[in-house]
Protein backbone atom coordinates (compact mmCIF):
# COMPACT_ATOMS: atom_id res chain seq x y z
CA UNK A 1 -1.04 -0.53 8.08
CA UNK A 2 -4.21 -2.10 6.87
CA UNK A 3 -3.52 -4.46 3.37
CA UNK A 4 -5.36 -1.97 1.76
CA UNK A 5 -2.50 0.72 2.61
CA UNK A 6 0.21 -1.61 1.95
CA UNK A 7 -1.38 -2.52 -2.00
CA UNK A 8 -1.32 1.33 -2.34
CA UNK A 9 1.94 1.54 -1.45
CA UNK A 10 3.17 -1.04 -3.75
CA UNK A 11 1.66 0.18 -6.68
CA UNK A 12 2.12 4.04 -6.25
CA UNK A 13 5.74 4.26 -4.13
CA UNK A 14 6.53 7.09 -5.98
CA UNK A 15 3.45 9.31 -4.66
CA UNK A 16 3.74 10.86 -1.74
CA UNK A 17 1.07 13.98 -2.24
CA UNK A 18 -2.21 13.24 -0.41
CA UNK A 19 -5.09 14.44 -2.54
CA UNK A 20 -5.83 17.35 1.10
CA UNK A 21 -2.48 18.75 0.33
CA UNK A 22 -3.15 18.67 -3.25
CA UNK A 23 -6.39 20.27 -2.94
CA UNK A 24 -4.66 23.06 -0.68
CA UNK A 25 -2.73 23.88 -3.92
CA UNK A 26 -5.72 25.45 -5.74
CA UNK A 27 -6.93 28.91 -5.05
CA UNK A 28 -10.99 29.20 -3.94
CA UNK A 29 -12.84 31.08 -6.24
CA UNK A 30 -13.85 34.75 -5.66
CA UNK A 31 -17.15 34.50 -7.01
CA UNK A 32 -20.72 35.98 -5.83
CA UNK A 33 -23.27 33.70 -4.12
CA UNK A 34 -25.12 32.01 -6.81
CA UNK A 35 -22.36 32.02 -9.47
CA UNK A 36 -22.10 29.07 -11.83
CA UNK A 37 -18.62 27.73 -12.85
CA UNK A 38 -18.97 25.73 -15.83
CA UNK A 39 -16.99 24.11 -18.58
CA UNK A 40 -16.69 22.83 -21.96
CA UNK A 41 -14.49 20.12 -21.90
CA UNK A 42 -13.92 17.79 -26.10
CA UNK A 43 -11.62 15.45 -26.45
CA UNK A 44 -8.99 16.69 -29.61
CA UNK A 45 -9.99 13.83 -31.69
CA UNK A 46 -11.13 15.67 -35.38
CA UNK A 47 -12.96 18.65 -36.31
CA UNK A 48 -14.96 20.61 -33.50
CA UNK A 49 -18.47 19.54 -33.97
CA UNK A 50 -21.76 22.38 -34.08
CA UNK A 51 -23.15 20.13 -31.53
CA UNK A 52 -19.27 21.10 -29.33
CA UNK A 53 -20.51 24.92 -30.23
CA UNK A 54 -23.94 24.46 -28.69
CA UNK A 55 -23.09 23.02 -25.67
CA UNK A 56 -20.61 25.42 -24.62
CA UNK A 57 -23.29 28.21 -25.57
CA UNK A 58 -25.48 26.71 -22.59
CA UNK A 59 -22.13 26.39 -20.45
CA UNK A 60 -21.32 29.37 -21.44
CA UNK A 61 -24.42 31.29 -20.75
CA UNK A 62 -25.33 29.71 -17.16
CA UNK A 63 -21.74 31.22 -16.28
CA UNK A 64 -21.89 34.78 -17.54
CA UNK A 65 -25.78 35.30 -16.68
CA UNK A 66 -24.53 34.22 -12.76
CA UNK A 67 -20.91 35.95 -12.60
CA UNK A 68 -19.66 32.91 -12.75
CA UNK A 69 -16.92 31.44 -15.03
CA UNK A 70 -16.62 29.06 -17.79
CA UNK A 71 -13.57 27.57 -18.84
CA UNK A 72 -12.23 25.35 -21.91
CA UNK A 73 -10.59 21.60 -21.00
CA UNK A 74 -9.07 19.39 -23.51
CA UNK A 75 -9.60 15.08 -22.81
CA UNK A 76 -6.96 14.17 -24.23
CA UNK A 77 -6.67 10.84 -22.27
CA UNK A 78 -7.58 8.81 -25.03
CA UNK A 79 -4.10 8.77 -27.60
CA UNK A 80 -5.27 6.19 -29.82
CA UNK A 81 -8.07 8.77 -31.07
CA UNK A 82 -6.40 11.99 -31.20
CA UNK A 83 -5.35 13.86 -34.31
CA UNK A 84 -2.54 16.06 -35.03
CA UNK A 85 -3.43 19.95 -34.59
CA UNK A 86 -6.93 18.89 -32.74
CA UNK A 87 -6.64 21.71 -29.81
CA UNK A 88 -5.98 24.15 -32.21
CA UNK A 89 -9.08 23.05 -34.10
CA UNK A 90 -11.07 23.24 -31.33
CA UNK A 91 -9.72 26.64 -30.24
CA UNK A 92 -9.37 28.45 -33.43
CA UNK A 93 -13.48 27.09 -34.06
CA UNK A 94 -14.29 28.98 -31.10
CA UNK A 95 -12.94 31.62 -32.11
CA UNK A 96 -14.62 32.03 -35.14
CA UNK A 97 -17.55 32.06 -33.90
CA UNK A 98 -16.46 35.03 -30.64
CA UNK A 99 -16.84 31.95 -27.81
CA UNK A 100 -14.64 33.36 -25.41
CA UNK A 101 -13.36 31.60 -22.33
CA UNK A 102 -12.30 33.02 -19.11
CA UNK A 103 -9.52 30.59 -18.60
CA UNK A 104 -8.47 27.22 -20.14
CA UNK A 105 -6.76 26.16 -23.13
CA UNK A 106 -5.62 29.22 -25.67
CA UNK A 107 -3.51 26.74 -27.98
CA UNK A 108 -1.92 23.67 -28.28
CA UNK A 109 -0.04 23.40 -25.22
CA UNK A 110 -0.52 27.02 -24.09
CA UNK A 111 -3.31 28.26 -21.12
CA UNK A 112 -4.53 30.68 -18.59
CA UNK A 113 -5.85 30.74 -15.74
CA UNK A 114 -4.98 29.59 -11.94
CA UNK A 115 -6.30 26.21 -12.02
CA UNK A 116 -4.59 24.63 -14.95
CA UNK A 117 -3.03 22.29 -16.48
CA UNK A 118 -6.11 22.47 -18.55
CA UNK A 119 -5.18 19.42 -20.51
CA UNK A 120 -5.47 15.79 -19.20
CA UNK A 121 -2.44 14.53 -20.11
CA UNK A 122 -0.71 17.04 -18.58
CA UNK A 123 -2.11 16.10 -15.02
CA UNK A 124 -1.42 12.48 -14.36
CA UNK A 125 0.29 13.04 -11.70
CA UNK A 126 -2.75 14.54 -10.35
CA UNK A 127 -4.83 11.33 -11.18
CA UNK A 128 -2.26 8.99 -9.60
CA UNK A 129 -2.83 11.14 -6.10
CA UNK A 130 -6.50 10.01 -6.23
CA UNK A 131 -5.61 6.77 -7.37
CA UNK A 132 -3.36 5.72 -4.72
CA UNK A 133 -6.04 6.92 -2.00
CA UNK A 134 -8.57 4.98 -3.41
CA UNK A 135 -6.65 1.87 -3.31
CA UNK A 136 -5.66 2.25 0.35
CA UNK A 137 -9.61 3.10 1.19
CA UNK A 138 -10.07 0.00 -0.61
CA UNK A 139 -12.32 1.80 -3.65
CA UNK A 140 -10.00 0.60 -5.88
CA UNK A 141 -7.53 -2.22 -6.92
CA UNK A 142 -5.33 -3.57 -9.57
CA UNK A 143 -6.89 -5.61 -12.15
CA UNK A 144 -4.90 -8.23 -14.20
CA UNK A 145 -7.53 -9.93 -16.47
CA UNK A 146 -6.77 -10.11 -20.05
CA UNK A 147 -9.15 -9.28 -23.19
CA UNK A 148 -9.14 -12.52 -23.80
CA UNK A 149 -10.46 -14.01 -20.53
CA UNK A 150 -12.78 -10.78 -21.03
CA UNK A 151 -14.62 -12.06 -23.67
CA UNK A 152 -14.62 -15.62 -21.78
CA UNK A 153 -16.69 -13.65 -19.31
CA UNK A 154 -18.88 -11.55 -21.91
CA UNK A 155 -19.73 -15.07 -23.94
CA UNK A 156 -20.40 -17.16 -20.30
CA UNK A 157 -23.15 -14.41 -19.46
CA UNK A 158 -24.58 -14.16 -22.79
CA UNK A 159 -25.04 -17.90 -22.50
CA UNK A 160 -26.66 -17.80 -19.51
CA UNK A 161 -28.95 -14.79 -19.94
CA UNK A 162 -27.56 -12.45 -17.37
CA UNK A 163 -25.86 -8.84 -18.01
CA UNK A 164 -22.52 -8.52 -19.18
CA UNK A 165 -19.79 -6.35 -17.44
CA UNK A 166 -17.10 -6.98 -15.13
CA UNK A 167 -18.95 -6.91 -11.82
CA UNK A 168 -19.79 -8.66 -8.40
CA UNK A 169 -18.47 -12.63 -9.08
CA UNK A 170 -17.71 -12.07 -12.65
CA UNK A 171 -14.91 -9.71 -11.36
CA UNK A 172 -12.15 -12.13 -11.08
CA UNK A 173 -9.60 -9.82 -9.00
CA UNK A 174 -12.43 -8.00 -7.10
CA UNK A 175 -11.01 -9.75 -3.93
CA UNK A 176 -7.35 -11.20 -4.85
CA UNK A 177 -5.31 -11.67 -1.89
CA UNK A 178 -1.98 -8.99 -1.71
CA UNK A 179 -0.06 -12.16 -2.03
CA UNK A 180 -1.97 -12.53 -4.99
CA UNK A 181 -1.18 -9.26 -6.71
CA UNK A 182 2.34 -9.57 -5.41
CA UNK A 183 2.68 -12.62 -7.09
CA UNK A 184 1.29 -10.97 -10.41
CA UNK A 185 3.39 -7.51 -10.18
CA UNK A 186 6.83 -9.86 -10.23
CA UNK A 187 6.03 -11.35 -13.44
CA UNK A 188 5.74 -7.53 -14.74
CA UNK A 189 2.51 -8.41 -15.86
CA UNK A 190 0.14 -5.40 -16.89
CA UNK A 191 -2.55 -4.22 -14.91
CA UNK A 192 -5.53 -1.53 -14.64
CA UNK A 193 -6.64 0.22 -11.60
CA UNK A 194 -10.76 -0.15 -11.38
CA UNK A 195 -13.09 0.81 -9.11
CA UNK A 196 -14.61 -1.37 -6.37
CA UNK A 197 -18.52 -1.00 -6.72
CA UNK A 198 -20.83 -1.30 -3.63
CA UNK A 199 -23.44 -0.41 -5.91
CA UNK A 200 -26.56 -2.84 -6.03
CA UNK A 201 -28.57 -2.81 -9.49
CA UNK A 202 -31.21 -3.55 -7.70
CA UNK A 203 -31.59 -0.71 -5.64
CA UNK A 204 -32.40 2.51 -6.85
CA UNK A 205 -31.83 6.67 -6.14
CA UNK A 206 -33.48 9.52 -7.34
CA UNK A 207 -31.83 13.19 -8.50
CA UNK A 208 -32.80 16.61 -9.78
CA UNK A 209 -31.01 17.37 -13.38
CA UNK A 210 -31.89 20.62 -14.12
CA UNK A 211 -33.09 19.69 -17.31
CA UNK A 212 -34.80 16.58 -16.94
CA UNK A 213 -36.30 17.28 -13.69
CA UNK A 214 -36.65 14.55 -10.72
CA UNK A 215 -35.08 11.44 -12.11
CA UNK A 216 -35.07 8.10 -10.45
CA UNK A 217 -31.79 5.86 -11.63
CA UNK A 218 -30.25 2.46 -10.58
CA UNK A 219 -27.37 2.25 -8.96
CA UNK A 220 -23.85 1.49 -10.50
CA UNK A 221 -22.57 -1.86 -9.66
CA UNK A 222 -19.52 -2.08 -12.45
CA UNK A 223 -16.21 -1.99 -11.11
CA UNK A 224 -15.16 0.50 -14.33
CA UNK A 225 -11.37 0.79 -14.96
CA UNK A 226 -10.37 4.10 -14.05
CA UNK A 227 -6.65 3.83 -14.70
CA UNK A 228 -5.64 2.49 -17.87
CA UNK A 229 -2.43 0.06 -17.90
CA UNK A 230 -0.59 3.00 -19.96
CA UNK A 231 -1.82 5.16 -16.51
CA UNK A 232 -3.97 7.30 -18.79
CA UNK A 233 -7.76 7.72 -16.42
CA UNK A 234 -10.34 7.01 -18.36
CA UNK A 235 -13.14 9.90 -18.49
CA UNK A 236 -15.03 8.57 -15.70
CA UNK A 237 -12.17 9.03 -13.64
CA UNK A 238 -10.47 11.90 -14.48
CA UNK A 239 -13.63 14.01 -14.76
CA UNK A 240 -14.84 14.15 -11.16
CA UNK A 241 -11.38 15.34 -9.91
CA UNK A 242 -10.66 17.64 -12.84
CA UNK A 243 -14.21 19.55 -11.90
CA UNK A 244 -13.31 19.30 -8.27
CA UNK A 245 -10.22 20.68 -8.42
CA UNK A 246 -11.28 23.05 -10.73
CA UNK A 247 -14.48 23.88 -8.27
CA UNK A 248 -16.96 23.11 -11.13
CA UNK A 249 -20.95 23.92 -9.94
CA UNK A 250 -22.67 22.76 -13.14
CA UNK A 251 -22.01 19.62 -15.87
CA UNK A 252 -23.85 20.77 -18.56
CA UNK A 253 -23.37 17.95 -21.19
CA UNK A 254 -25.28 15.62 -24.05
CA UNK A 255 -27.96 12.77 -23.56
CA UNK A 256 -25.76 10.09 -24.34
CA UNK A 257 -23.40 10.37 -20.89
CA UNK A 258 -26.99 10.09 -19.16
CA UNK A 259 -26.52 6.80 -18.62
CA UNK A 260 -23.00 7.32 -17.09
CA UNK A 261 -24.73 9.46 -14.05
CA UNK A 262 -25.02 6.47 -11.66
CA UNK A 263 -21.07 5.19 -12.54
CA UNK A 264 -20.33 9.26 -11.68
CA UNK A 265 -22.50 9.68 -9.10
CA UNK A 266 -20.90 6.89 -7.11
CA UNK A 267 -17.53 7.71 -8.08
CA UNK A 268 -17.93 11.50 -6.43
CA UNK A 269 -19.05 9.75 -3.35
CA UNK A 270 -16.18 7.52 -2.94
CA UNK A 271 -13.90 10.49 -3.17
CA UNK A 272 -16.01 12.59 -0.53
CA UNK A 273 -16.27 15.59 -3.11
CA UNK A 274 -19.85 17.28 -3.36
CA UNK A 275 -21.79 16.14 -6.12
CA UNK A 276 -22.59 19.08 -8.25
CA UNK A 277 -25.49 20.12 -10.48
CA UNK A 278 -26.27 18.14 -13.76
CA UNK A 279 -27.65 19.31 -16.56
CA UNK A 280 -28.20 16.95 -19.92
CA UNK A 281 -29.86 18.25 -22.92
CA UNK A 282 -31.02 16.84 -25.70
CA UNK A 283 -28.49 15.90 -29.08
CA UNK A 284 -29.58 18.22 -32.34
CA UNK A 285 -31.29 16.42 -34.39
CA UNK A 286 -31.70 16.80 -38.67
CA UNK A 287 -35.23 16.60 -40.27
CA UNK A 288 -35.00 14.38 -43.27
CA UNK A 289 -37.64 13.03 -46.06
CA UNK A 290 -38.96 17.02 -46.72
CA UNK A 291 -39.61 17.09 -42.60
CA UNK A 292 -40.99 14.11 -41.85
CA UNK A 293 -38.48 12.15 -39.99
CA UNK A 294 -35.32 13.06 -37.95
CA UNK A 295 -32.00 11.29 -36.74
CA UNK A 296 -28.77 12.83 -34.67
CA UNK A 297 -26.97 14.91 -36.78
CA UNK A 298 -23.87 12.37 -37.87
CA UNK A 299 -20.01 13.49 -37.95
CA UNK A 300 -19.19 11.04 -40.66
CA UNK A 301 -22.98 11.92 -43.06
CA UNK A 302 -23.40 15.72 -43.04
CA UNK A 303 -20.75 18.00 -43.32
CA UNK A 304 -22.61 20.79 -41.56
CA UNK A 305 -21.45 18.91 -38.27
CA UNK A 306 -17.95 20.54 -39.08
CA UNK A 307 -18.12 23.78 -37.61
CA UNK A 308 -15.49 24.49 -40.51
CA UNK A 309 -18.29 24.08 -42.85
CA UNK A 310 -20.20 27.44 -41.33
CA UNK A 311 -16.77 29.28 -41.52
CA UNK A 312 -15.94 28.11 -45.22
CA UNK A 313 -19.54 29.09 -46.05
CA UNK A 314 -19.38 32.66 -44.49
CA UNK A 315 -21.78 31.93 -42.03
CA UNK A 316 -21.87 35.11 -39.98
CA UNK A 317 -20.88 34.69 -35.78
């Protein structure tokens, strides 16, 4: 057994599902050649948004116009953010408005569908599976460091004029010993599970998003925490397996997780799942000053960003 086995071991004794056997637990998809499976996927964290409404029209649409299927997930990995009664805004929005879903979340704590749960927090055992084997492949490892020696880090690189992050020599427990983490794990001290770049910013790849055409990107060379200390994932990690699992063919999604793509990329990769199509369109935008200028439309300025605001204002579906 390899130290790499034995760390995984030690931090995940209580897992004993490989992610093959977990995979064997999901039903394939009866679909016909060419079908899209897409999903809309918010995070229950205040009102749904008319931006939330137009992106699952384009998920929506690439699904049904392929006989494909198109499902609703709820992020609810981050708990500092959510708000009471958020699914049921999201759901009840949809609703409104006749976006149907053929399987997913139908309430609070309620779904349907054979590939469910349909809610992140409802699947970390799931995420520890895929945690544990990237630890023993040596993807992954525990990291100790402290916000405090964080912003050490962040204030040393703005001083000398180089990027800030937690990567290559910055990353203090990149390369700890298992005597070292041992040592660490007895004093009960908290820890995060990140990932273990081979990435090179230097080096770049190029991809088709079906949007933006042939783009060419640099490579991710972050070692990004993918298991929280509270063993929440963050997004980065739980998304890949969640559309895995869940046999997703198209990420249709907003501009601003563009610059995630080579972090995601990467991270599909190092679990050996097939990458699948990207799509990123552009945010809406609002004309201000009688049409001459425009900005993203702003949850906290405009109240037509609620999609309560449409329903409220008999805005027909």
């Amino acid at each position: 057994m390899t130290d790499n086995e034995k760390l995984s071991q030690l931090l995940f004794e209580d897992v004993n599902v490989t992610p093959e056997e977990l995979e064997q637990k999901y039903p394939q998809r009866n679909l016909p050649d060419g079908a899209r499976v897409t999903r809309f996927a918010p995070s229950p964290t205040g009102f749904l948004h008319i931006g939330g409404l137009f992106a699952s029209m384009v998920a929506k649409l690439t699904a049904d116009t392929t006989g494909g299927a198109f499902y609703l997930r709820i992020e609810d990995t981050d708990k500092t953010r959510e708000v009471e009664g958020g699914i049921k805004f999201i759901v009840d929005g949809f609703k409104a408005f006749d976006i149907n879903f053929d399987e997913g979340m139908i309430g609070d704590s309620d779904w349907s569908g054979d590939f469910g749960p349909y809610i992140q927090s409802k699947r970390l055992d799931i995420y520890k599976v895929y945690a544990k084997d990237m630890v023993a492949k040596g993807n992954a490892y525990p990291c100790f460091i402290t916000e405090e020696e964080l912003e050490e880090i962040r204030k040393k690189q703005e001083e000398m004029g180089v990027r800030t992050g937690y990567y290559g020599n910055w990353a203090k427990w990149r390369d700890a010993s298992l005597e070292d983490i041992k040592k660490e794990l007895e004093t009960g001290k908290k820890f995060v599970i990140r990932l273990y770049s081979t990435g090179n910013i230097e080096n770049s790849f190029k991809m088709n998003d079906l949007i933006k055409g042939n783009v060419t990107l640099r490579e991710n060379d972050m070692d990004t925490v993918l298991l929280k200390s509270d063993g929440f994932p963050t997004y980065h990690f739980a998304h890949p397996i969640d559309d895995h699992l869940m046999q997703v063919t198209h990420i249709t999604r907003g501009d601003e997780w563009f610059a995630s793509l080579p972090l995601h990329v990467e991270l599909f990769k190092k679990f050996g799942f097939e990458l699948p199509q990207y799509c990123h369109f552009a945010p809406l935008m609002k004309l201000e000053n009688e049409g001459k200028s425009k900005r993203k439309l702003s949850k906290r300025k405009d109240p037509e960003a609620d999609m309560q605001y449409y329903i409220a204002h008999g805005y027909p579906k």
